[in-house]
Each structure stands twice: as C-alpha cells, then as structure tokens.
Protein backbone atom coordinates (compact mmCIF):
# COMPACT_ATOMS: atom_id res chain seq x y z
CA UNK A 1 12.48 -0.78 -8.02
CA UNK A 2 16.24 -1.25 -7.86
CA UNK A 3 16.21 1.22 -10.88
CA UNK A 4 14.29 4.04 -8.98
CA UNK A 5 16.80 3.69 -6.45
CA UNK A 6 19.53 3.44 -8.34
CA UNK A 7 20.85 0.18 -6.98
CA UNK A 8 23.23 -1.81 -9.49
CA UNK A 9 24.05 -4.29 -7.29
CA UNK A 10 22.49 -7.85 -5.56
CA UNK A 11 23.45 -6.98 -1.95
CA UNK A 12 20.10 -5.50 -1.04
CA UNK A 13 17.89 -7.77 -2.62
CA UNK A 14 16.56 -10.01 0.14
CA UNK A 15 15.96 -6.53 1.87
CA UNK A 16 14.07 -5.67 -1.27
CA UNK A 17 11.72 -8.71 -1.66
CA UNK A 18 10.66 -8.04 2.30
CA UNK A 19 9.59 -4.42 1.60
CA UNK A 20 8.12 -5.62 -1.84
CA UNK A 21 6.28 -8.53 -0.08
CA UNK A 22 5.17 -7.01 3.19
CA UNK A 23 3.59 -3.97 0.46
CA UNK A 24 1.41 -6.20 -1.39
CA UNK A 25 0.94 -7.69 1.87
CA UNK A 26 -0.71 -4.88 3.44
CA UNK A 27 -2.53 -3.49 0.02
CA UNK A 28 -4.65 -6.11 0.16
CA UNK A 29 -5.93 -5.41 3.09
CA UNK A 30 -7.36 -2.43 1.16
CA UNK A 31 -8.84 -5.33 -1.35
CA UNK A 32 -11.13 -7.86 0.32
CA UNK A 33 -12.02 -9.30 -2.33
CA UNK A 34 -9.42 -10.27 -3.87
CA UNK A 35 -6.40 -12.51 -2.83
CA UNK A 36 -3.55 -11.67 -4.48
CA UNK A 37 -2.47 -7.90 -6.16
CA UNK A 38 -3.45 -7.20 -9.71
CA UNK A 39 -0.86 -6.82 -12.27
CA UNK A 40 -2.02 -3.32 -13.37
CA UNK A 41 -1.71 -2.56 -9.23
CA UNK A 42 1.81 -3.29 -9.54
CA UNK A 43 3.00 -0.08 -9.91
CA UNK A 44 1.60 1.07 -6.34
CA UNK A 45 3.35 -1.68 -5.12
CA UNK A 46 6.56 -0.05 -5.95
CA UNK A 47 6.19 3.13 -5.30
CA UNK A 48 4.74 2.15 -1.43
CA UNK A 49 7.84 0.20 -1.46
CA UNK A 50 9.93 3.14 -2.72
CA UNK A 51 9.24 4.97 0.22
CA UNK A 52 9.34 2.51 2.69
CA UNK A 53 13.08 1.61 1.24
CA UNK A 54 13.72 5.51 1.82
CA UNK A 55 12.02 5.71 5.44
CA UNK A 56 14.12 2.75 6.92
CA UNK A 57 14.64 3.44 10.63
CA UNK A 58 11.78 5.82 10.82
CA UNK A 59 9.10 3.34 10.94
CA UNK A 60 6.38 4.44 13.28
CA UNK A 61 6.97 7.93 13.05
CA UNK A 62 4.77 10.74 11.55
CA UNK A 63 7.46 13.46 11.34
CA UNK A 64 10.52 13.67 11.28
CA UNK A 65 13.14 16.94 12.14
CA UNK A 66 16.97 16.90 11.45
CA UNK A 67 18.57 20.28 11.77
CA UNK A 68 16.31 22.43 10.16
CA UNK A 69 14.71 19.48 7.82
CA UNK A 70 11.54 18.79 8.60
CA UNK A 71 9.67 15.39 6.62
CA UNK A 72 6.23 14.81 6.96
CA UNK A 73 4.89 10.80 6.15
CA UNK A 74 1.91 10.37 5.26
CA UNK A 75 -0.26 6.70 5.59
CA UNK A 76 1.05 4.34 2.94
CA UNK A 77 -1.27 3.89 1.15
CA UNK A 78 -4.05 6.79 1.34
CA UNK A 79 -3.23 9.07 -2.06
CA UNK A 80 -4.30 5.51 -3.82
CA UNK A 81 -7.79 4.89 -1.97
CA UNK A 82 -9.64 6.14 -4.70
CA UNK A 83 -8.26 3.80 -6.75
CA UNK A 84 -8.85 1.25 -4.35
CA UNK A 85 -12.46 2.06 -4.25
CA UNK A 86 -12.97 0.43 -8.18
CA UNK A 87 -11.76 -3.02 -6.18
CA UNK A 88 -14.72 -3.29 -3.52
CA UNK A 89 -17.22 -6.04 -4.07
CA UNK A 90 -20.43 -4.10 -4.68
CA UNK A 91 -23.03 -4.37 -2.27
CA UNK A 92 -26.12 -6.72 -3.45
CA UNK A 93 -29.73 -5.92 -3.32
CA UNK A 94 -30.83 -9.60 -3.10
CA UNK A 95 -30.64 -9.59 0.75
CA UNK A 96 -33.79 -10.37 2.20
CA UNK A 97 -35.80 -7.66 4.08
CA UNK A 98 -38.54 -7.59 6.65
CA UNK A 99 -41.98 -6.52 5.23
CA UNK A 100 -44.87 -5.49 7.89
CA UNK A 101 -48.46 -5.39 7.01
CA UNK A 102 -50.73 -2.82 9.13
C-alpha cells in the first residue's frame, strides 16, 4: 500500500494499519461466513484502503466539487460484490418442509 502511494517513510503507518484494519473490518461484513479475510482477498483490501487513504476528510460524502472539479465516490466496496457472491454459504435443501394430505 505504502508503494501505491508512494510513501517512503514510517510516519504514516499507524494511520495506515487503521484504514487497513477498519477495511477488512467492514469486508467481512460482505462474508458471513467466514471470520477473517482470505489471502487471495487481500488485494481488495488494499485497493478499498487506497481510496479511503485518498478520501481523508471527505468521509460521508457522495460528491465532492472544488472549483470546477467535480469527484464522484462510489460505496466501498460495490465494483467487488460479484466477487463476493463466490463467498456466501449456499443455501441447503435439508430444511424440513410442511407436507399436507387432502
């Protein structure tokens, strides 16, 4: 991460593990089943924490205008749903049903 932001030194790194931890944090909320983030998930980890590195101070917002610069945000985590998806406990069949005889 401190590579995609070009970041050579240690002063930011507590600030780093925060936005690294609060990510995989709130990705699994996206993964009931499981209780921690998969290795091969890592890499959505970073770039959600990319972003939320860049968006400091905007937190909240949806939009964002500066003199003619207009930023749009979208939700965290929502161009990586469909890879979410492959994580969901699949529904069973065993579940008992009612049966009724006429």
């Amino acid at each position: 991460m401190k590579l995609q932001l070009g970041i050579t030194d240690t002063k930011q790194d507590d600030l780093l593990t925060l936005i690294i931890n609060n990510v995989g944090k709130a990705m699994l909320g996206y993964l009931p089943a499981l209780t921690s983030v998969p290795d091969e998930l890592g890499y959505i980890v970073e770039d959600v924490a990319v972003a939320r590195y860049y968006r400091r101070g905007s937190e909240g917002m949806k939009s964002k205008s500066i003199e003619g610069y207009s930023v749009a945000y979208d939700k965290d985590f929502d161009s990586y749903l469909h890879i979410f998806e492959r994580y969901q406990p699949e529904e069973s069949n065993d579940t008992p049903g009612v049966v009724a005889f006429y």
